[in-house]
C-alpha atoms as a PDB file:
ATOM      1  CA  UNK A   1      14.763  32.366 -26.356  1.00  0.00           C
ATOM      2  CA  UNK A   2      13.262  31.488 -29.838  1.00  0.00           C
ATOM      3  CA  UNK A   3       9.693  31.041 -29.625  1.00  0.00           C
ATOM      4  CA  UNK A   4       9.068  28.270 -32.070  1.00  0.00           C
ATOM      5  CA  UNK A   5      10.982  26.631 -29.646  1.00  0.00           C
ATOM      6  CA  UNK A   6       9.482  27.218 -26.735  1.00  0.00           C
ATOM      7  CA  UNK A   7       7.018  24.520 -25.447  1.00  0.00           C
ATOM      8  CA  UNK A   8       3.641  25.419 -25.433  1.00  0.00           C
ATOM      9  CA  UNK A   9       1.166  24.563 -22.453  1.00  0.00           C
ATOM     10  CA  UNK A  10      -0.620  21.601 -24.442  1.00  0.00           C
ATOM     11  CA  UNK A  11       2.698  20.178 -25.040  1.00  0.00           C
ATOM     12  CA  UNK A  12       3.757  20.499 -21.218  1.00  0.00           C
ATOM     13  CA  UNK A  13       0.336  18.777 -20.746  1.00  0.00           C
ATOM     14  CA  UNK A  14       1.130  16.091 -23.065  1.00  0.00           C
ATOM     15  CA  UNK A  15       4.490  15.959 -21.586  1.00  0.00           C
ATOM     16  CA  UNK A  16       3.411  15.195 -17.903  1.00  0.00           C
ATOM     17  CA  UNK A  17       1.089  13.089 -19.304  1.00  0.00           C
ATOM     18  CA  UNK A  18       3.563  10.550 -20.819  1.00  0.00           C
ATOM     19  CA  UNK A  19       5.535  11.129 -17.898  1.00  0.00           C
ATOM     20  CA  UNK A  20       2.937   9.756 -15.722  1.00  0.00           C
ATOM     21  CA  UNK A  21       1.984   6.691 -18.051  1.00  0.00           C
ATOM     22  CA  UNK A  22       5.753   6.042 -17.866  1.00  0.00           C
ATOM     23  CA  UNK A  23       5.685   5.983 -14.518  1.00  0.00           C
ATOM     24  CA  UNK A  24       2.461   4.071 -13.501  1.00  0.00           C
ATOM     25  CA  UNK A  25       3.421   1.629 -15.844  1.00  0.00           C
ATOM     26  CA  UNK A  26       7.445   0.744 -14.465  1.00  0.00           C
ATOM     27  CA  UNK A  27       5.729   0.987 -11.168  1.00  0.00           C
ATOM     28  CA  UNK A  28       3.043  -1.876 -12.735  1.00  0.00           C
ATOM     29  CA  UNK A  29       5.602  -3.656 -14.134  1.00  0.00           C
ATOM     30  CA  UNK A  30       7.350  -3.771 -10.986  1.00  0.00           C
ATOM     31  CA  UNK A  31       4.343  -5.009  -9.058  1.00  0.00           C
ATOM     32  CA  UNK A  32       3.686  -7.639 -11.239  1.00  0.00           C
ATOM     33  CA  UNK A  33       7.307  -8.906 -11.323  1.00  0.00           C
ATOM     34  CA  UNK A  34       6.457  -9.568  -7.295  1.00  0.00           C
ATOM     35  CA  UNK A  35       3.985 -11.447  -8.166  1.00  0.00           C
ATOM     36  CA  UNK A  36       5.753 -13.337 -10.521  1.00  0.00           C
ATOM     37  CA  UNK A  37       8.176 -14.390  -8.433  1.00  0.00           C
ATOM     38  CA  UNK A  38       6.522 -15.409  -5.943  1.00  0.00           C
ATOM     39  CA  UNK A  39       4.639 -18.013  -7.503  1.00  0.00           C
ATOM     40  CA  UNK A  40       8.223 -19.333  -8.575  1.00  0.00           C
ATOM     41  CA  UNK A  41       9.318 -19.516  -4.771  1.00  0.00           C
ATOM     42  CA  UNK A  42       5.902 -21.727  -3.834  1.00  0.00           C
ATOM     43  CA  UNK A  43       6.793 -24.415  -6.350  1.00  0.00           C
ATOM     44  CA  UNK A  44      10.631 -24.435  -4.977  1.00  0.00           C
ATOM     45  CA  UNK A  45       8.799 -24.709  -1.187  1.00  0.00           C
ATOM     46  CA  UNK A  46       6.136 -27.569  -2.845  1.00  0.00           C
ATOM     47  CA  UNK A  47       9.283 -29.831  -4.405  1.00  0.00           C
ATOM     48  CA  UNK A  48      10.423 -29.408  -0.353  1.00  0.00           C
ATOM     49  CA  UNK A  49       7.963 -31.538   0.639  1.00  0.00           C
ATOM     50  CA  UNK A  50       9.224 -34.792   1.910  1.00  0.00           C
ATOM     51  CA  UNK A  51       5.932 -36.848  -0.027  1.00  0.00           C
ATOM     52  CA  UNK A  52       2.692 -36.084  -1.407  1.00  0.00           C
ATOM     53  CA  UNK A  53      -0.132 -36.761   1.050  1.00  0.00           C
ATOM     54  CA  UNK A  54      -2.477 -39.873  -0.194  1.00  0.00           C
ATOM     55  CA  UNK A  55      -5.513 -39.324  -1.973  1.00  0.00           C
ATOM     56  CA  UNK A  56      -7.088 -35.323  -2.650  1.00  0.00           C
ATOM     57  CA  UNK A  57      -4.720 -34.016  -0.997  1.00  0.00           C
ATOM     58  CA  UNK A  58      -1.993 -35.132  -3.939  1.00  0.00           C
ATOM     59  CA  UNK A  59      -4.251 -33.882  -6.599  1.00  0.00           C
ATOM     60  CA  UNK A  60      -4.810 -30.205  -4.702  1.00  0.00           C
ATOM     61  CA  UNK A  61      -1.711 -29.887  -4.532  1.00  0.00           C
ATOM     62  CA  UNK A  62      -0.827 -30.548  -7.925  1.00  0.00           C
ATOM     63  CA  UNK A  63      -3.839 -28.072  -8.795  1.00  0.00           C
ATOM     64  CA  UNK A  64      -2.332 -25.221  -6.686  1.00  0.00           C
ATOM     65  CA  UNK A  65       1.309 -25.955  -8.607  1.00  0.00           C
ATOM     66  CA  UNK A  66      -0.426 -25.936 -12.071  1.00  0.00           C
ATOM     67  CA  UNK A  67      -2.667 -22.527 -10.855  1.00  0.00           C
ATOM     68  CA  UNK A  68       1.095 -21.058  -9.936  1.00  0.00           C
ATOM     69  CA  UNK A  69       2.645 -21.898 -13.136  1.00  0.00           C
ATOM     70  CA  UNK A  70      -0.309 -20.386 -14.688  1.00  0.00           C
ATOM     71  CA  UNK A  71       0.402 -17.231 -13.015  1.00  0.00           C
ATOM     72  CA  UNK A  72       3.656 -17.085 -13.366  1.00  0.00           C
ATOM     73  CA  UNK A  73       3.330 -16.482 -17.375  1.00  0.00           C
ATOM     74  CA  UNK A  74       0.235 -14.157 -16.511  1.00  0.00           C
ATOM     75  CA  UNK A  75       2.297 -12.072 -14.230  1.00  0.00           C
ATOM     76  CA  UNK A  76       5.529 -12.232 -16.113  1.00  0.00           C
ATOM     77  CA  UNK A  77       3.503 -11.331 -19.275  1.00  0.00           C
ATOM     78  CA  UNK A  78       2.184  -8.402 -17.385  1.00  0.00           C
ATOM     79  CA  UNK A  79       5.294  -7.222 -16.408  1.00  0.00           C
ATOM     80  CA  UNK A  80       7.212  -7.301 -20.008  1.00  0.00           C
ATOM     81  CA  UNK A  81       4.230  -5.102 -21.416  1.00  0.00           C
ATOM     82  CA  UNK A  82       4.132  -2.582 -18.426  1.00  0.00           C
ATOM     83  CA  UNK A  83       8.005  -2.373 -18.265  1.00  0.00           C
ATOM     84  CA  UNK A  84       7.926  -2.012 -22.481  1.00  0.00           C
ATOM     85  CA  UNK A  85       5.375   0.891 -22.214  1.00  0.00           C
ATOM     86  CA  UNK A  86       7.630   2.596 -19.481  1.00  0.00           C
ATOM     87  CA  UNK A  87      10.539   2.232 -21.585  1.00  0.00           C
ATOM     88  CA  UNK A  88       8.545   3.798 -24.325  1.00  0.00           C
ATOM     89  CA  UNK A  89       6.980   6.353 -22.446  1.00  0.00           C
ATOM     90  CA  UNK A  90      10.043   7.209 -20.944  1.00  0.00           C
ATOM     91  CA  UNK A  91      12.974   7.483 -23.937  1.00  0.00           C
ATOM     92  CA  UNK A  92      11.260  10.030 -26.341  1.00  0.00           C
ATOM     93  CA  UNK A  93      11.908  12.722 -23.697  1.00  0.00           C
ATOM     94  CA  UNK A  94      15.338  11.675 -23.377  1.00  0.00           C
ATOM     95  CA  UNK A  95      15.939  11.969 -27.198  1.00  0.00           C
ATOM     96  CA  UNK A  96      14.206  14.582 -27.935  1.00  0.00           C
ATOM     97  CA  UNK A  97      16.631  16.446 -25.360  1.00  0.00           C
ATOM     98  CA  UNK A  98      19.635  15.099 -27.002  1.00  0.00           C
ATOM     99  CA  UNK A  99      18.140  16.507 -30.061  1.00  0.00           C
ATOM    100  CA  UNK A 100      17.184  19.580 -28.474  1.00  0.00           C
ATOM    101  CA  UNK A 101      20.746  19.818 -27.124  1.00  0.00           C
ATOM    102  CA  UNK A 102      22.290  19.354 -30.447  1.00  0.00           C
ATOM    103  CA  UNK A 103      19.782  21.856 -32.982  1.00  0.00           C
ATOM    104  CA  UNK A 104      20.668  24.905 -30.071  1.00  0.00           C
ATOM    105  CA  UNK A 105      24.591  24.099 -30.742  1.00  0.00           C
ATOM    106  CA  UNK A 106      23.468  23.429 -34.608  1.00  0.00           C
ATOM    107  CA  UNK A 107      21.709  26.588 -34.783  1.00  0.00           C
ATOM    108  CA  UNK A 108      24.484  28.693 -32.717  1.00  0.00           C
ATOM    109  CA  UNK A 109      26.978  27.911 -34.996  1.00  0.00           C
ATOM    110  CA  UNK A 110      24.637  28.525 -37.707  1.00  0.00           C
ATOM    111  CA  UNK A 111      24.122  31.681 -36.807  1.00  0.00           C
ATOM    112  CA  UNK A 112      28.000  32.452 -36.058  1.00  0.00           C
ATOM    113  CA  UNK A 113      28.260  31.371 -39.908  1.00  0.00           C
ATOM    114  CA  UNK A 114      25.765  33.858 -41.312  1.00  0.00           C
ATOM    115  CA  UNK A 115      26.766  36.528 -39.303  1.00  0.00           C
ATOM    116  CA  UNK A 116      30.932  36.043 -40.852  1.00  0.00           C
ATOM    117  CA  UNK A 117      29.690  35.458 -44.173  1.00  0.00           C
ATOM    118  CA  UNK A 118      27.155  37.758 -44.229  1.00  0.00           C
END
């Protein structure tokens, strides 16, 4: 095993530690996709209604419709950052094993070359 590449324990550290960011954050993004969606499916139940009641009751609920189209940006907002910082988080690792993967067959056949020429 060649030492240089060898992780050390800072880098294992920093390893989990983007793991877990990864993580929290997909599961964050997830969470607030809920909760984007379910704002959608109390307008669809509001257009359901068969009239709007007279009076303040017309206006509250065209407050509470406004409130869940608010939310629904918030939330869905929310969710595009958390799920971009997962997908961030998350892909280095990946590549830098590909790359990992590909220097060790790199440097095998390297060596193979120095050790016929040399």
């Amino acid at each position: 095993m060649n030492p240089e590449r060898t992780p050390t324990r800072y880098r294992k550290i920093a390893g989990i530690l983007i793991n877990t960011i990864g993580i929290l954050a997909g599961l964050g993004g997830i969470v607030s996709a809920v909760m984007t969606v379910s704002p959608i499916v109390d307008i669809v139940q509001l257009t359901r209604l068969p009239s709007q009641p007279p009076g303040p009751g017309g206006a509250a609920l065209g407050f509470i419709g406004m409130i869940d189209l608010f939310s629904i940006f918030v939330f869905g907002s929310i969710a595009f950052v958390c799920f971009a910082v997962a997908v961030a988080a998350l892909d280095p690792r990946r590549r830098w094993r590909m790359w990992r993967t590909e220097s060790r067959r790199y440097g095998a056949d390297n060596e193979r070359s120095h050790h016929t020429t040399g």
